[in-house]
C-alpha atoms as a PDB file:
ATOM      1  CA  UNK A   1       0.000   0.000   0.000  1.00  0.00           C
ATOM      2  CA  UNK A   2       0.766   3.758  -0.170  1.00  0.00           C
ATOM      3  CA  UNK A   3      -0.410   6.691   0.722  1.00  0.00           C
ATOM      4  CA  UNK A   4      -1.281   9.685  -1.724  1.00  0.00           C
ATOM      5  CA  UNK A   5      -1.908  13.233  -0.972  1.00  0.00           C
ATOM      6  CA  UNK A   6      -5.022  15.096  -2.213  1.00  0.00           C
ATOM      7  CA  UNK A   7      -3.989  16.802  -5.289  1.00  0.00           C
ATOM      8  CA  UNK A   8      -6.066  18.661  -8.763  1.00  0.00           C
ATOM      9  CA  UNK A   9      -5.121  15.528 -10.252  1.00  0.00           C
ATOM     10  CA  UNK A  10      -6.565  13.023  -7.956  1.00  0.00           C
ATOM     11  CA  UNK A  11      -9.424  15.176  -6.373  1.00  0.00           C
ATOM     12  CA  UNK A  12     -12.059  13.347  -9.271  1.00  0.00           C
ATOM     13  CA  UNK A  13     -11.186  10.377  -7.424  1.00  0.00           C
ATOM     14  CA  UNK A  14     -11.072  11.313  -4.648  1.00  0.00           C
ATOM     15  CA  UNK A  15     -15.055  12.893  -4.479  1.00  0.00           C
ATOM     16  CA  UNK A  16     -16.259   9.778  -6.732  1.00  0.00           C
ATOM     17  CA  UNK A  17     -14.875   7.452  -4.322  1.00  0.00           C
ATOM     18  CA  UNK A  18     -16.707   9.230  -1.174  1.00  0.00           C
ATOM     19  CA  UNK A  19     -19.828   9.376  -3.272  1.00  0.00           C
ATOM     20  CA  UNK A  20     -20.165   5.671  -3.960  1.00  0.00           C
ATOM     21  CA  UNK A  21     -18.231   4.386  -0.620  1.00  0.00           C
ATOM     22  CA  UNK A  22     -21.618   3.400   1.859  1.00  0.00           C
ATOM     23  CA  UNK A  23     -20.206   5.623   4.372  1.00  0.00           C
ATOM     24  CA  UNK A  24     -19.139   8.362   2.368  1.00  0.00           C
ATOM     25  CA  UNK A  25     -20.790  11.670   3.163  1.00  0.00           C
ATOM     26  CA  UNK A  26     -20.362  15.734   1.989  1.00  0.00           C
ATOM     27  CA  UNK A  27     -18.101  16.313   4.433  1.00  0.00           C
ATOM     28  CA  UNK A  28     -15.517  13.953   2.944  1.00  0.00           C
ATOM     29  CA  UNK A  29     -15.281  15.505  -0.395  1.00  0.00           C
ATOM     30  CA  UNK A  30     -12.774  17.875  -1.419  1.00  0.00           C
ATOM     31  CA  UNK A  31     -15.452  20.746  -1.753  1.00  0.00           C
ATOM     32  CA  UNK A  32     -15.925  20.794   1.639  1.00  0.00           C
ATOM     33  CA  UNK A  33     -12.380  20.851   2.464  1.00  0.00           C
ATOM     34  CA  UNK A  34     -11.750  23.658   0.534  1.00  0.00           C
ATOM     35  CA  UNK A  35     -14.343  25.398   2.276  1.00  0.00           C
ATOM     36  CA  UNK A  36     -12.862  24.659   5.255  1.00  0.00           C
ATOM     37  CA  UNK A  37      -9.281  25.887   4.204  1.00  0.00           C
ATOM     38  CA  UNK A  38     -10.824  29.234   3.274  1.00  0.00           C
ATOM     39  CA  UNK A  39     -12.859  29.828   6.303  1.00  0.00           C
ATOM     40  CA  UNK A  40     -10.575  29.202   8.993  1.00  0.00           C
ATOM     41  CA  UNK A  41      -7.483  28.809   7.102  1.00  0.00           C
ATOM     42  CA  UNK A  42      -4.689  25.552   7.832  1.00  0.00           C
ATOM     43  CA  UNK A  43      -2.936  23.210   5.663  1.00  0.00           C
ATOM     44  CA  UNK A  44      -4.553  20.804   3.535  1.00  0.00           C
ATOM     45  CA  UNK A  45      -3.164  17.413   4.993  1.00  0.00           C
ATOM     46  CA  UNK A  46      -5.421  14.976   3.105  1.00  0.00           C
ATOM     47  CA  UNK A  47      -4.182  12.038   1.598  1.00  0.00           C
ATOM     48  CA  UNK A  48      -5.509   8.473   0.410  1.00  0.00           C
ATOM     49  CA  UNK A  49      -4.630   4.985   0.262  1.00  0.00           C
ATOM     50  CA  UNK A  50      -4.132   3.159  -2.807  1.00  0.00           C
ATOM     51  CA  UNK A  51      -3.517  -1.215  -2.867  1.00  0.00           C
ATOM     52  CA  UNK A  52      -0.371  -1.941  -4.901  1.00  0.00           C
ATOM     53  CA  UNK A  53      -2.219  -2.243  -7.844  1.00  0.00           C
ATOM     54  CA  UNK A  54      -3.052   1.553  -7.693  1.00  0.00           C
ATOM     55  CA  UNK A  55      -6.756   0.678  -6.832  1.00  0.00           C
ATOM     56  CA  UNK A  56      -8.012   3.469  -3.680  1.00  0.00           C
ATOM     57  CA  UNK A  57      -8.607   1.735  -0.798  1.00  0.00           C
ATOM     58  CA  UNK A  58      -9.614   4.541   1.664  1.00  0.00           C
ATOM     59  CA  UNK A  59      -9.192   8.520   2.282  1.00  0.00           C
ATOM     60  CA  UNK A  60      -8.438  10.781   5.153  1.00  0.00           C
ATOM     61  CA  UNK A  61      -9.379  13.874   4.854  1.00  0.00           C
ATOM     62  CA  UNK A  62      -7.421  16.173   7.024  1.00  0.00           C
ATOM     63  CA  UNK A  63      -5.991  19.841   7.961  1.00  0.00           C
ATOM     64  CA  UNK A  64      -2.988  21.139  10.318  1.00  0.00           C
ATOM     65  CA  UNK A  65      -3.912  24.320  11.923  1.00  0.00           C
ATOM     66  CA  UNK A  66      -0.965  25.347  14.096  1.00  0.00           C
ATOM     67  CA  UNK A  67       0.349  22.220  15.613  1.00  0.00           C
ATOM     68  CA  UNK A  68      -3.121  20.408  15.870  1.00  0.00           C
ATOM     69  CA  UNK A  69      -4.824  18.304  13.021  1.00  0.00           C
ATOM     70  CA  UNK A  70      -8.477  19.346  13.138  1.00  0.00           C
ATOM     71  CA  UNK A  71     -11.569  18.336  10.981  1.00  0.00           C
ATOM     72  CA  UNK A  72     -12.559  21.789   9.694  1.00  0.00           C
ATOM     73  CA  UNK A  73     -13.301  23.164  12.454  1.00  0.00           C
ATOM     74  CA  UNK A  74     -17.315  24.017  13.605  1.00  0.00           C
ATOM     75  CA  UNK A  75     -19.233  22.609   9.971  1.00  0.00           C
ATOM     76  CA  UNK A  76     -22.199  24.813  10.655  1.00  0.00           C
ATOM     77  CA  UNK A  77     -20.057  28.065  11.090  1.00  0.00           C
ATOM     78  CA  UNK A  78     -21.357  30.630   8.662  1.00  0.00           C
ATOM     79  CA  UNK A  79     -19.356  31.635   5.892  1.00  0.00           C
END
C-alpha cells in the first residue's frame, strides 16, 4: 500500500470514491475541504490509500492548523 496526498489531479477520485463508498458523506469531499481551508485557514493534509495495484482503498481527509490536526473546524459556522 501507499499513501497519496489530495492533489487537482486526484481530487475526481477522490469525491467519486466518497460518493459511492456506503459511508461516504459531503463532508468527505474535497469541496468541503476547501471550504474549510478558506474559512478558517490551515494546511490541507489529506491524503488516500491506494492497494499496490493503484486501486483506492480509503481517504483521510485532514488539515494542520498550528500544531493540531483538526476536521474543519465548527461545519455549521457561517461563511
Amino acid at each position: 500500500m501507499k499513501m497519496e496526498p489530495l492533489t487537482a489531479e486526484n481530487r475526481l477520485e477522490w469525491n467519486t470514491f466518497v460518493d459511492t463508498h456506503a459511508y461516504g458523506w459531503w463532508w468527505h469531499r474535497a469541496e468541503w475541504l476547501g471550504y474549510c481551508l478558506a474559512f478558517k485557514g490551515g494546511v490541507n493534509r489529506s491524503f488516500l490509500v491506494r492497494a499496490n495495484d493503484g486501486a483506492m482503498l480509503a481517504l483521510c481527509p485532514v488539515i494542520q492548523e498550528g500544531d493540531r490536526f483538526e476536521g474543519g473546524g465548527d461545519p455549521l459556522a457561517v461563511p
